[in-house]
Structure formats: structure tokens, C-alpha cells
PDB file of N, CA and C in Angstrom:
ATOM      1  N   UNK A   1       0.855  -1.171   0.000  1.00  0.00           N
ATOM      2  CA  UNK A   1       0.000   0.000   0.000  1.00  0.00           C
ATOM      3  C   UNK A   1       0.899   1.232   0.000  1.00  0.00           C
ATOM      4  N   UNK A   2       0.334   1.980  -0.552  1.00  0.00           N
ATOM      5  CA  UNK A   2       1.499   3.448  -1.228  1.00  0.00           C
ATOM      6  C   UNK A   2       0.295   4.948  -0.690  1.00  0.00           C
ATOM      7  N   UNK A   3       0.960   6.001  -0.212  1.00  0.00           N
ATOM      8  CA  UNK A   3       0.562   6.821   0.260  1.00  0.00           C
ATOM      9  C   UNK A   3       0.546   7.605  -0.847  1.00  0.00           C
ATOM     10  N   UNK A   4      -0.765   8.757  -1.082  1.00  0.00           N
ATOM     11  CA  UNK A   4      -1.410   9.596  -2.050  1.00  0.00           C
ATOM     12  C   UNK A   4      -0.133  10.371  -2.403  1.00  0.00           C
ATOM     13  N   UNK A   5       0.880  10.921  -1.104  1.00  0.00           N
ATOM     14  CA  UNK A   5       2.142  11.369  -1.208  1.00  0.00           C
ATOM     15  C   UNK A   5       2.916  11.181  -1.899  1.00  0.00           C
ATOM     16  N   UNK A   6       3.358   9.595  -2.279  1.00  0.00           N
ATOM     17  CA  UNK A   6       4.074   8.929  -2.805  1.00  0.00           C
ATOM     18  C   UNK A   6       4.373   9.377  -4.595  1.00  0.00           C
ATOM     19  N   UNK A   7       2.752  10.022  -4.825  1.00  0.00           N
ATOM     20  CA  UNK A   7       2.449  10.063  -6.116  1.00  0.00           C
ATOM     21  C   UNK A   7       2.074  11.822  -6.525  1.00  0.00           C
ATOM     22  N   UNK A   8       2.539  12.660  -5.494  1.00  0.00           N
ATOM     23  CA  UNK A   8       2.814  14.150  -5.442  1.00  0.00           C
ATOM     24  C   UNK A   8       1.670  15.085  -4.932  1.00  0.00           C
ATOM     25  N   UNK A   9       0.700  13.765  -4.106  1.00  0.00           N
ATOM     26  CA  UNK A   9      -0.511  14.710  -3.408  1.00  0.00           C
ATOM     27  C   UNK A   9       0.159  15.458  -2.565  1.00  0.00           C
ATOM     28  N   UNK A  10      -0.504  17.022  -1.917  1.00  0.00           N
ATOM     29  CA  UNK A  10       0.300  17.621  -1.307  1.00  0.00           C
ATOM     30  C   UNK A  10      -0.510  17.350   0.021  1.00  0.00           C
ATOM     31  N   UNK A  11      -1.958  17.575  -0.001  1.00  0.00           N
ATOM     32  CA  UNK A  11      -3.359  17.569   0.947  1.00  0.00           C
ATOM     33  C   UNK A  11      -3.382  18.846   2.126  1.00  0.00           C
ATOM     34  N   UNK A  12      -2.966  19.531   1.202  1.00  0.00           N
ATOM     35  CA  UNK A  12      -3.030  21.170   1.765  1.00  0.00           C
ATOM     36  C   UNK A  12      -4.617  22.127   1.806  1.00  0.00           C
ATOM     37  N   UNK A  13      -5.747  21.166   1.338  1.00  0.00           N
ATOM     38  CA  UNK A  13      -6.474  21.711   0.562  1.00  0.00           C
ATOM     39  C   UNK A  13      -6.692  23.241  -0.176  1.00  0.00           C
ATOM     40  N   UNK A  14      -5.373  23.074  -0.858  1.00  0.00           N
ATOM     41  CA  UNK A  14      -5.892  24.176  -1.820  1.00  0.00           C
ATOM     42  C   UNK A  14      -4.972  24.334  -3.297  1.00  0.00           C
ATOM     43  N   UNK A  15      -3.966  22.970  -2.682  1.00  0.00           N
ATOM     44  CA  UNK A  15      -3.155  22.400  -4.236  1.00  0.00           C
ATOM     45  C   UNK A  15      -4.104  21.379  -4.770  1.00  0.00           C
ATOM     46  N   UNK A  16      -4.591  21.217  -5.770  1.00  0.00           N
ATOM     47  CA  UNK A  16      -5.690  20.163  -6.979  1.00  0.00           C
ATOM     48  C   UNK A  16      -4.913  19.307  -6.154  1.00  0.00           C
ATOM     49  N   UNK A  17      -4.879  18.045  -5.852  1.00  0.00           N
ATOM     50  CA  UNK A  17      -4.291  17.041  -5.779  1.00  0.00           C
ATOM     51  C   UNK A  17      -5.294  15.697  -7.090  1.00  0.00           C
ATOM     52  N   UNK A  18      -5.908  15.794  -7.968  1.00  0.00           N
ATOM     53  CA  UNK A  18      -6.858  15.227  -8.467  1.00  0.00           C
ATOM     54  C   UNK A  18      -5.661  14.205  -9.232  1.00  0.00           C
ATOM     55  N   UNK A  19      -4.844  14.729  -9.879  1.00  0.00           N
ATOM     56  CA  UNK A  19      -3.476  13.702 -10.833  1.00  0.00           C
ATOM     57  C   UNK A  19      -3.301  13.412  -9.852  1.00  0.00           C
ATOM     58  N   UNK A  20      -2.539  13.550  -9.141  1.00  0.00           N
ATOM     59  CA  UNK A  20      -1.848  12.858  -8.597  1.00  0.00           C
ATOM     60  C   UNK A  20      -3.194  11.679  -7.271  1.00  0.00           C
ATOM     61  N   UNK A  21      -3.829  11.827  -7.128  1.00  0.00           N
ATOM     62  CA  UNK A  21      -4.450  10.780  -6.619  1.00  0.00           C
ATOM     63  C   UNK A  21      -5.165   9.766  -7.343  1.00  0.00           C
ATOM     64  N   UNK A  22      -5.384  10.542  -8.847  1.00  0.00           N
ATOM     65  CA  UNK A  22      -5.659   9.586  -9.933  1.00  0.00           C
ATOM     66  C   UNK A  22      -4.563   8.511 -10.134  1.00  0.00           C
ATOM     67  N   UNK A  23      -3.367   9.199 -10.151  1.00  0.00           N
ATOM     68  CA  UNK A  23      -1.913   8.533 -10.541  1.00  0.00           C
ATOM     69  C   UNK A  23      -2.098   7.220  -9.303  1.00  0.00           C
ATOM     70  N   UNK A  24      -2.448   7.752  -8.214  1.00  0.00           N
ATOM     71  CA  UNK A  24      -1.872   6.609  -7.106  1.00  0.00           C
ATOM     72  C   UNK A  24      -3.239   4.962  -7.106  1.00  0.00           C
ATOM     73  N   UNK A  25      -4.590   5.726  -7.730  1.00  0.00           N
ATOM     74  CA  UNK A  25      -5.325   4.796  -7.249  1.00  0.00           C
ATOM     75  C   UNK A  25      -4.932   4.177  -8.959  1.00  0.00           C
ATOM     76  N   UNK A  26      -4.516   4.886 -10.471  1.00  0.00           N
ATOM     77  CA  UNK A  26      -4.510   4.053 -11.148  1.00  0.00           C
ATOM     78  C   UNK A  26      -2.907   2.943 -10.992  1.00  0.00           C
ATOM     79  N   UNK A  27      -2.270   2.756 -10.169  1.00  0.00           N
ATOM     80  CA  UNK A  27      -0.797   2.332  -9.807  1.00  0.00           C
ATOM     81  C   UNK A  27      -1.185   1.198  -8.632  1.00  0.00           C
ATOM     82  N   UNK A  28      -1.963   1.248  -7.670  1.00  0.00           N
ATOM     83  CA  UNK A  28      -2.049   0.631  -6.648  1.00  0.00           C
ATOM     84  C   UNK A  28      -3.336   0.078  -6.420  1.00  0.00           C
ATOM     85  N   UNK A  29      -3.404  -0.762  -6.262  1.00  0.00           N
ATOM     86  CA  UNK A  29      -4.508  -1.240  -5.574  1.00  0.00           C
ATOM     87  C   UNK A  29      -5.399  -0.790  -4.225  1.00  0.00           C
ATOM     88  N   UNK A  30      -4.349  -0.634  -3.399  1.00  0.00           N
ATOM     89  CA  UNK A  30      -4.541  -0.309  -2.120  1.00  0.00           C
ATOM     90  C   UNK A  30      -3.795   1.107  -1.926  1.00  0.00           C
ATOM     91  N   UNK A  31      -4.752   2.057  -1.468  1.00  0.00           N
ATOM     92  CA  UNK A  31      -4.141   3.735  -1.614  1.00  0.00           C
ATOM     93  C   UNK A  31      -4.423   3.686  -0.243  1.00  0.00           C
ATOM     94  N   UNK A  32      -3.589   4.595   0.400  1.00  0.00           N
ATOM     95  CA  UNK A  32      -3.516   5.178   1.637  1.00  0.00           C
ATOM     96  C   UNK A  32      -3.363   6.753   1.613  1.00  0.00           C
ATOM     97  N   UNK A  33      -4.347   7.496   1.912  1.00  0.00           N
ATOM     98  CA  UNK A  33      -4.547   9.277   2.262  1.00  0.00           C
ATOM     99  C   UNK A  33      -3.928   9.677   4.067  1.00  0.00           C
ATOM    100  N   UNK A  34      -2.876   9.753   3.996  1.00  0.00           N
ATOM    101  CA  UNK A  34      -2.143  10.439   5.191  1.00  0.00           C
ATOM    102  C   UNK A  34      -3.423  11.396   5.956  1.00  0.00           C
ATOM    103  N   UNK A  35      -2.971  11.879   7.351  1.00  0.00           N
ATOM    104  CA  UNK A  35      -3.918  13.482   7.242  1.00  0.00           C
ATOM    105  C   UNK A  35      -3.486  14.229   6.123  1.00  0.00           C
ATOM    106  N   UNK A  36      -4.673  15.228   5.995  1.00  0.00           N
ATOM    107  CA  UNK A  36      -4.541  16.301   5.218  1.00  0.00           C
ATOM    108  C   UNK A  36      -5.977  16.291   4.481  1.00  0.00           C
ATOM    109  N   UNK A  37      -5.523  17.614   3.621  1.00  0.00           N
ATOM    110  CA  UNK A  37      -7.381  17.373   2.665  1.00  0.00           C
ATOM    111  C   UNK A  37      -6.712  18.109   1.446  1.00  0.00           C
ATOM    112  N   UNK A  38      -7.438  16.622   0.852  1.00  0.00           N
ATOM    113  CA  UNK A  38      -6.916  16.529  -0.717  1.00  0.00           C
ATOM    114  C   UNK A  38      -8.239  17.196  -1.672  1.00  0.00           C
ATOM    115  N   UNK A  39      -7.561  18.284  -2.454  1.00  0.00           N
ATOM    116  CA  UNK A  39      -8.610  18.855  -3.307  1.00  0.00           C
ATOM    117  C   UNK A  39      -8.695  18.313  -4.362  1.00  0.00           C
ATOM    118  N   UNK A  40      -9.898  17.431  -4.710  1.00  0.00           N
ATOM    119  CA  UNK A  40      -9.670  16.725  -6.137  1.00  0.00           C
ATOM    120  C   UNK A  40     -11.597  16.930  -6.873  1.00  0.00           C
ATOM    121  N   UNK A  41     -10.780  16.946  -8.236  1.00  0.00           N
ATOM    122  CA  UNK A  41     -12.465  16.644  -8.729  1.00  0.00           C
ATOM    123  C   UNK A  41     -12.697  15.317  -9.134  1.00  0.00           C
ATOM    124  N   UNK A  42     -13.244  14.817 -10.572  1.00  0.00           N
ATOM    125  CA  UNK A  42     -13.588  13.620 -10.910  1.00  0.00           C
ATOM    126  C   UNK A  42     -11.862  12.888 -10.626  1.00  0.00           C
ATOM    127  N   UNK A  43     -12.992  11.257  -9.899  1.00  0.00           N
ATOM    128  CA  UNK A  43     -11.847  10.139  -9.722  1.00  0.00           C
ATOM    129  C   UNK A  43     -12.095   9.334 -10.316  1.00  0.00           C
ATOM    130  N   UNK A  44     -11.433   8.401 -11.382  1.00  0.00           N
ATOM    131  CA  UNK A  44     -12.231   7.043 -11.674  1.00  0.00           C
ATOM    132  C   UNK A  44     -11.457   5.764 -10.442  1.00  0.00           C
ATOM    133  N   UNK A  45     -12.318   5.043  -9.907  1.00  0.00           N
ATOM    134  CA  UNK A  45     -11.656   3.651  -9.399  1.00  0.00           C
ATOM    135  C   UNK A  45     -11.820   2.842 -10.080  1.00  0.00           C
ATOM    136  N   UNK A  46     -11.071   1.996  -9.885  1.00  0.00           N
ATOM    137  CA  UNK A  46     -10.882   0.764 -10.423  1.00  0.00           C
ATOM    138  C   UNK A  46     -11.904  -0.602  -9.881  1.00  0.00           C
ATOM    139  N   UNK A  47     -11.973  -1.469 -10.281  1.00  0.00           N
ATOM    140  CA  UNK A  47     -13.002  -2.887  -9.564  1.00  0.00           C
ATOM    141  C   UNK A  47     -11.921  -3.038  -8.409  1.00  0.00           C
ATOM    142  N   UNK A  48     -11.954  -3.543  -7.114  1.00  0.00           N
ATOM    143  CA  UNK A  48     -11.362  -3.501  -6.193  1.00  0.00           C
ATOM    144  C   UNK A  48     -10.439  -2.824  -5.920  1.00  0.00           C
ATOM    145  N   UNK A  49     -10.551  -1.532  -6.031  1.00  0.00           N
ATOM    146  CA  UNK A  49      -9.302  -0.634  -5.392  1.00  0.00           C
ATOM    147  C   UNK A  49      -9.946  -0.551  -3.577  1.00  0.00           C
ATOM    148  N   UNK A  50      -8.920  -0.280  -2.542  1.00  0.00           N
ATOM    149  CA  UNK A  50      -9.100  -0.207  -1.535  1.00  0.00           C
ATOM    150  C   UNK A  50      -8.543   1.238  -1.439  1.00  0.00           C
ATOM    151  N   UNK A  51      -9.727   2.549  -0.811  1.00  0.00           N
ATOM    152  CA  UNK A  51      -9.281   3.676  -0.274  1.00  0.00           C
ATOM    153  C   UNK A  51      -9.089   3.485   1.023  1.00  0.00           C
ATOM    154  N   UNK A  52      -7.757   4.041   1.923  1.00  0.00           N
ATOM    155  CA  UNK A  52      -8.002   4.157   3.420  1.00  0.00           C
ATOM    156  C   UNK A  52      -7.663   5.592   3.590  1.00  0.00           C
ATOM    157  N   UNK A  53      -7.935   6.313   4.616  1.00  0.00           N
ATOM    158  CA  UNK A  53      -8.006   7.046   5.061  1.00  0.00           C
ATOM    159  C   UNK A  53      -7.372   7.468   6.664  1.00  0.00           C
ATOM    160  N   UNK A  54      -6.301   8.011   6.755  1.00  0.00           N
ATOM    161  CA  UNK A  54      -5.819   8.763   8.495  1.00  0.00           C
ATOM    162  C   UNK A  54      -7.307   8.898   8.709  1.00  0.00           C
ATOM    163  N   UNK A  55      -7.307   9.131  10.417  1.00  0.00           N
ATOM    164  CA  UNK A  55      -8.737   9.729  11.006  1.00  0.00           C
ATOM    165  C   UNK A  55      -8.630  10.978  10.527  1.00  0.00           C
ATOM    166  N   UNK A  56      -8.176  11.948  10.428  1.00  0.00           N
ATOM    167  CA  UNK A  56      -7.791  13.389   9.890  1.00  0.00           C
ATOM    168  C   UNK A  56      -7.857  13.715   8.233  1.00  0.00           C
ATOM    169  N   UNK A  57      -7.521  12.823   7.390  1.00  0.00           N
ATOM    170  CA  UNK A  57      -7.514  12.812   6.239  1.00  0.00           C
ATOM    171  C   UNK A  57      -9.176  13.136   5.311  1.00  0.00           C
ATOM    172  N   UNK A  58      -9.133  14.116   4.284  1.00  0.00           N
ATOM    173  CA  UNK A  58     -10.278  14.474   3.891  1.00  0.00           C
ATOM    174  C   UNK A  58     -10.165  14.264   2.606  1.00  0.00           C
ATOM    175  N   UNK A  59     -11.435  14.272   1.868  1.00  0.00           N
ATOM    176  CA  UNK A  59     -11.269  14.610   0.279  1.00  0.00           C
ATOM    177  C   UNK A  59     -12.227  15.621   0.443  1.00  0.00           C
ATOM    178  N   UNK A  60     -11.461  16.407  -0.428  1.00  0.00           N
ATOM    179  CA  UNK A  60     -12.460  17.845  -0.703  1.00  0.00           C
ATOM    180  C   UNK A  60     -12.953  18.142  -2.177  1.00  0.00           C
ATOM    181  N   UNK A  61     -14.121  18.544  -2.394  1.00  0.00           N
ATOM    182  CA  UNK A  61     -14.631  18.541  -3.736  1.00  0.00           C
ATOM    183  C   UNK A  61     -14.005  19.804  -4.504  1.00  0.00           C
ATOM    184  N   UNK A  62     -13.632  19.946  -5.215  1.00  0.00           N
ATOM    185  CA  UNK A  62     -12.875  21.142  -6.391  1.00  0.00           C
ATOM    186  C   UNK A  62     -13.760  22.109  -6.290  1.00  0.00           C
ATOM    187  N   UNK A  63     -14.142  22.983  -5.852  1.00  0.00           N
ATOM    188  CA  UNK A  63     -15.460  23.984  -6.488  1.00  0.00           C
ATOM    189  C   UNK A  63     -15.270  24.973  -7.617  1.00  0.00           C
ATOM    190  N   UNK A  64     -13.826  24.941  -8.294  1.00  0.00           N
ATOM    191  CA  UNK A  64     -14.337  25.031  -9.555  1.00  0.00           C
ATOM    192  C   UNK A  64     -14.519  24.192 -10.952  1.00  0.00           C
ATOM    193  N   UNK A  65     -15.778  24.200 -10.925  1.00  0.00           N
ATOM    194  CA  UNK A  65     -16.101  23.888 -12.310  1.00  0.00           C
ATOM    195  C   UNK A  65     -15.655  22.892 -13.756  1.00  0.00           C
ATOM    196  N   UNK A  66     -14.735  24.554 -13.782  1.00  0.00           N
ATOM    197  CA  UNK A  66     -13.694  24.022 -15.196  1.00  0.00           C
ATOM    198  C   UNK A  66     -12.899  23.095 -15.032  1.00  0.00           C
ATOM    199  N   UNK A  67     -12.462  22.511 -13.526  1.00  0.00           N
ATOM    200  CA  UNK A  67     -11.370  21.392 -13.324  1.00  0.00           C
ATOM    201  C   UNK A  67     -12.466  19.807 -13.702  1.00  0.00           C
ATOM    202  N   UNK A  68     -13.755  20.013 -13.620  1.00  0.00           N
ATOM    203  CA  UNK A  68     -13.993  18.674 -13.577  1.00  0.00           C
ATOM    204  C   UNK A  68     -14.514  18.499 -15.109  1.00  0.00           C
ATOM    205  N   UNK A  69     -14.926  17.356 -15.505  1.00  0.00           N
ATOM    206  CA  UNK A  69     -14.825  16.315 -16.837  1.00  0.00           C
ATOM    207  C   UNK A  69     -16.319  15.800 -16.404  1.00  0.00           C
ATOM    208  N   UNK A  70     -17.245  16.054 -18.131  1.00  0.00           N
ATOM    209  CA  UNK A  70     -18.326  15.553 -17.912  1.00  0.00           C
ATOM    210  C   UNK A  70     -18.298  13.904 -17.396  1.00  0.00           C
ATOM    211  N   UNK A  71     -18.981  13.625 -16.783  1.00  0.00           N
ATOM    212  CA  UNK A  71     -19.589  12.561 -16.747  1.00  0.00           C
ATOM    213  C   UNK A  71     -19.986  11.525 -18.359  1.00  0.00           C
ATOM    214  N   UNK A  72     -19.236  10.214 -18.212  1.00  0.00           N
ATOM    215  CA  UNK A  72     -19.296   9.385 -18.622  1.00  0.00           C
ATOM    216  C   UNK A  72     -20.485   8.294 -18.729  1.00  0.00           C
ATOM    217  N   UNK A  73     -21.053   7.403 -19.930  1.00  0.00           N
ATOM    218  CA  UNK A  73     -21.820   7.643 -19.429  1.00  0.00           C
ATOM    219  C   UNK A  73     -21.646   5.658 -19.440  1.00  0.00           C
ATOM    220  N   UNK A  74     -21.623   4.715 -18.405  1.00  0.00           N
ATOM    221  CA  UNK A  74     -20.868   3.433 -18.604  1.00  0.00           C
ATOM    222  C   UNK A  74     -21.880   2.232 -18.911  1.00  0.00           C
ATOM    223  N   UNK A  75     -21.831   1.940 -20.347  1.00  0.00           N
ATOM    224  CA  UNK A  75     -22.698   1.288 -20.728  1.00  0.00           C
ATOM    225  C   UNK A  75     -22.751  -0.384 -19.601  1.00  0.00           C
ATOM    226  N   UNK A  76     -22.089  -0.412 -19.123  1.00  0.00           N
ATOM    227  CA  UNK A  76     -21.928  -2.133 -18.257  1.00  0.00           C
ATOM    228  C   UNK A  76     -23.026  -1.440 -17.079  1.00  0.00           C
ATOM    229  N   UNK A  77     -22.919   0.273 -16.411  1.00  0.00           N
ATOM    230  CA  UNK A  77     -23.652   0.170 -14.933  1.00  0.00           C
ATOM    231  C   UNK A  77     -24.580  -0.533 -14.844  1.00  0.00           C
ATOM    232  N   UNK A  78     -25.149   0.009 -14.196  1.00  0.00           N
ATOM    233  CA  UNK A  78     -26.171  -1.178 -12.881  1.00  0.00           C
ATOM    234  C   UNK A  78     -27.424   0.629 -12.890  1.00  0.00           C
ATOM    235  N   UNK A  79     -26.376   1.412 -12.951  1.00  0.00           N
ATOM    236  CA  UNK A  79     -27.050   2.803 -12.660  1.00  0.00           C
ATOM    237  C   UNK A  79     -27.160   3.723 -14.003  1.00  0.00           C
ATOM    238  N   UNK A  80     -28.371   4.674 -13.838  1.00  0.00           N
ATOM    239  CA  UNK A  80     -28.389   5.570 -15.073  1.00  0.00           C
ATOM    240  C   UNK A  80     -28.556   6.900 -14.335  1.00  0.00           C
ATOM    241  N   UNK A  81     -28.336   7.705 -15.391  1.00  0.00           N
ATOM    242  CA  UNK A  81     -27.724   8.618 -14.694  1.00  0.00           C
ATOM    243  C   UNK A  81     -28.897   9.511 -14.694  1.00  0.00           C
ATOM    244  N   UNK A  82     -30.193   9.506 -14.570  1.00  0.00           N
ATOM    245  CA  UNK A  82     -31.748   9.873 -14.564  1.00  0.00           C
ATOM    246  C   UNK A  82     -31.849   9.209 -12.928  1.00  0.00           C
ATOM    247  N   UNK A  83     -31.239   8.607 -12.835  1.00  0.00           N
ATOM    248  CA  UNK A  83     -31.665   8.015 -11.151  1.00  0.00           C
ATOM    249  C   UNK A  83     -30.891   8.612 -10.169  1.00  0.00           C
ATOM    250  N   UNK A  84     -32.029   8.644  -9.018  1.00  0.00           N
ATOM    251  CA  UNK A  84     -31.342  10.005  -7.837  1.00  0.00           C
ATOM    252  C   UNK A  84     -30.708   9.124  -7.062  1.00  0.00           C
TER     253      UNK A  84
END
């Protein structure tokens, strides 16, 4: 298991950390988030990736906008994207 760090998260919340936590969950299976609060927008996981989390450790949503990527739309779900 490899820390979000490992892969140049800073979890300052107010550096994007979104690559670089993309980088760590697409590399590892098992990600580990130190404390801190990581500013990220869209994540994709993988089929069994394991997130853990410090008790202190946050993910924080991007609030702007332009950083995030429409929505995909995944013909295999289970879910559509009309459902609340």
C-alpha cells in the first residue's frame, strides 16, 4: 500500500491534488490518504481498489467547475444517470 504522497498529493487543501491521486489509485490497488485534505475533482476507481483514510484525512470537492470532466456515461452500470 502506497501513500497519495508517494504520487505528489500535497493535501493542503488548496493544491488540486486530483493527478496525482488519480496517478496513485490508477498504480495501486490499495491507496492510503495520510492526514490532510486533498482537493480533487472527478476520480475514476478501479473494480477492487481499496481507499483508506488517516482519522484526519479528507477529500475535498474542487469547487471550480472548469477542473472537472463531464460525466461518462458506462454502458456495463447497474445505474443511469436519470436516477437520484
Amino acid at each position: 500500500m502506497k501513500s497519495v504522497k508517494d504520487f505528489g498529493a500535497v493535501g493542503n487543501g488548496v493544491i488540486r491534488d486530483t493527478a496525482a491521486v488519480q496517478k496513485a489509485i490508477d498504480n495501486e490497488k490499495e491507496v492510503y490518504f495520510p492526514a490532510g485534505r486533498y482537493l480533487v475533482a472527478n476520480l475514476c476507481l478501479h473494480e477492487g481498489t481499496i481507499l483508506r483514510f488517516a482519522a484526519d484525512a479528507e477529500l475535498i470537492a474542487d469547487p471550480d467547475w472548469k477542473n472537472w470532466r463531464p460525466l461518462e456515461k458506462d454502458p456495463d452500470s447497474r445505474y443511469d444517470q436519470n436516477d437520484n
